[in-house]
Protein backbone atom coordinates (compact mmCIF):
# COMPACT_ATOMS: atom_id res chain seq x y z
CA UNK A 1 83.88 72.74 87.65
CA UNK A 2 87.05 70.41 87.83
CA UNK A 3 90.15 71.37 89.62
CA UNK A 4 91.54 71.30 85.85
CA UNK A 5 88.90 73.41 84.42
CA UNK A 6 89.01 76.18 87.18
CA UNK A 7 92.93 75.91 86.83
CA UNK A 8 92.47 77.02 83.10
CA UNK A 9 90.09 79.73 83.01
CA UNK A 10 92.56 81.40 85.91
CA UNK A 11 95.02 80.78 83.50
CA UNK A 12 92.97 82.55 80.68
CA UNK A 13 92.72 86.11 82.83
CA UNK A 14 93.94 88.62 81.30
CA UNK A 15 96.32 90.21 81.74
CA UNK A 16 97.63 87.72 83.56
CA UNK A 17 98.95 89.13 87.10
CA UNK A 18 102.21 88.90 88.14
CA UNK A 19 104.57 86.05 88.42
CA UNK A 20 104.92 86.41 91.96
CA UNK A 21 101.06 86.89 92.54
CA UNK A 22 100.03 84.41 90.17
CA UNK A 23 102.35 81.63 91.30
CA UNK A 24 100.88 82.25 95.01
CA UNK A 25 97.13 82.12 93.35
CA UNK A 26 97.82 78.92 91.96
CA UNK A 27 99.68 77.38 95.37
CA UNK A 28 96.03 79.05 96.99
CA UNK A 29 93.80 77.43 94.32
CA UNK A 30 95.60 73.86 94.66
CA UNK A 31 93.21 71.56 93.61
CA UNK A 32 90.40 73.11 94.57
CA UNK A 33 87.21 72.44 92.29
CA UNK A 34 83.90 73.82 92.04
CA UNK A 35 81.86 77.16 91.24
CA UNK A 36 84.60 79.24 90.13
CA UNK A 37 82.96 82.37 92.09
CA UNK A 38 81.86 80.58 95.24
CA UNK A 39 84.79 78.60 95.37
CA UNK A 40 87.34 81.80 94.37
CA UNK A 41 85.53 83.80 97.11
CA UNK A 42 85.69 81.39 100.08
CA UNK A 43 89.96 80.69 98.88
CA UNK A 44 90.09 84.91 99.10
CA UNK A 45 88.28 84.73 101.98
CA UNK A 46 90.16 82.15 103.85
CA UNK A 47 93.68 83.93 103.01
CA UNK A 48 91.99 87.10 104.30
CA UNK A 49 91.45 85.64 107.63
CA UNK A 50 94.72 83.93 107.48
CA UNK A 51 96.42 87.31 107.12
CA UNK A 52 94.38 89.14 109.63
CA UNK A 53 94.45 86.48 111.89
CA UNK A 54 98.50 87.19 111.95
CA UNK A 55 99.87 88.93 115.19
CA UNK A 56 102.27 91.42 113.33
CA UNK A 57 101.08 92.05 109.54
CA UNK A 58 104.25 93.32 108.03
CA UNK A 59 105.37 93.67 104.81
CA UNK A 60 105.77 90.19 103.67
CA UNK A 61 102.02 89.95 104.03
CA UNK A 62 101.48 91.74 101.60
CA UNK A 63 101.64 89.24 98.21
CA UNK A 64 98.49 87.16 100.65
CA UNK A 65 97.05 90.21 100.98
CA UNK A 66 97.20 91.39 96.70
CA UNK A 67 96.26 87.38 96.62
CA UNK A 68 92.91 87.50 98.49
CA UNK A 69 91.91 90.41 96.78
CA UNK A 70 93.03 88.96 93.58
CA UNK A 71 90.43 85.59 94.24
CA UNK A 72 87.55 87.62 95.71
CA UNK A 73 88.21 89.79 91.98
CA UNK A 74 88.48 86.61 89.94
CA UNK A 75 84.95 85.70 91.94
CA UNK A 76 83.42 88.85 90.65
CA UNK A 77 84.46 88.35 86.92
CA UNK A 78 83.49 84.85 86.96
CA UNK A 79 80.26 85.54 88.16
CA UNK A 80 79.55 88.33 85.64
CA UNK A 81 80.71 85.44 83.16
CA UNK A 82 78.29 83.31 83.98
CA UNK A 83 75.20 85.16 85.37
CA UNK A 84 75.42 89.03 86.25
CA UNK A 85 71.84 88.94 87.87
CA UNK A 86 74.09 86.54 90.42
CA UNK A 87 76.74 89.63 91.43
CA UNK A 88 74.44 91.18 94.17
CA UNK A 89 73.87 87.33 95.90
CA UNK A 90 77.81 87.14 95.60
CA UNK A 91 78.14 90.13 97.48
CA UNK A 92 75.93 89.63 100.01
CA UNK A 93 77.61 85.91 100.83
CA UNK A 94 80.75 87.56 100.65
CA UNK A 95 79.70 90.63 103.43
CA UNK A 96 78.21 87.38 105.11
CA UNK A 97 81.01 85.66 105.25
CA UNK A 98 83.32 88.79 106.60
CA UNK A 99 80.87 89.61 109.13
CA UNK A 100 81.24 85.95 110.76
CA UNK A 101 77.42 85.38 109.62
């Protein structure tokens, strides 16, 4: 999927999250292209680690933190969109991925 094409089906979600949360989604997403749910996963992913990777996780954190989970959600509905059978492999490369596998 193009960087365009991903852009637009976040922009389809609804209901659409915040301003504040979906401004930072879109500065996340960039121009990132590809499998919405592998590529939505590894962006939620990668601001996970970012956060956690932080010496003092305080407050202002917190919109990276709504954002990852945000992405690794999106993952999951895009996913179901386009294969459910596909949700468990998700998962697993997901707990993969957060285990450092």
């Amino acid at each position: 999927m193009s960087a365009d094409t991903l852009a637009a089906w976040l922009a389809g979600r609804r209901p659409a999250p915040p301003p504040a949360l979906d401004a930072r989604i879109t500065e996340v997403v960039g121009d990132e292209a590809g499998s919405p749910p592998a590529t939505l996963a590894a962006l939620g992913a990668r601001v996970l680690d970012a956060v956690a990777g932080t010496p003092a996780q305080t407050r202002p954190y917190a919109l990276d933190l709504l954002t990852a989970d945000a992405l690794v959600t999106y993952a999951f509905e895009a996913q179901a969109e386009s294969d459910v059978r596909g949700l468990t492999r998700l998962a697993e490369r997901i707990d993969r991925q957060g285990r450092g596998a």
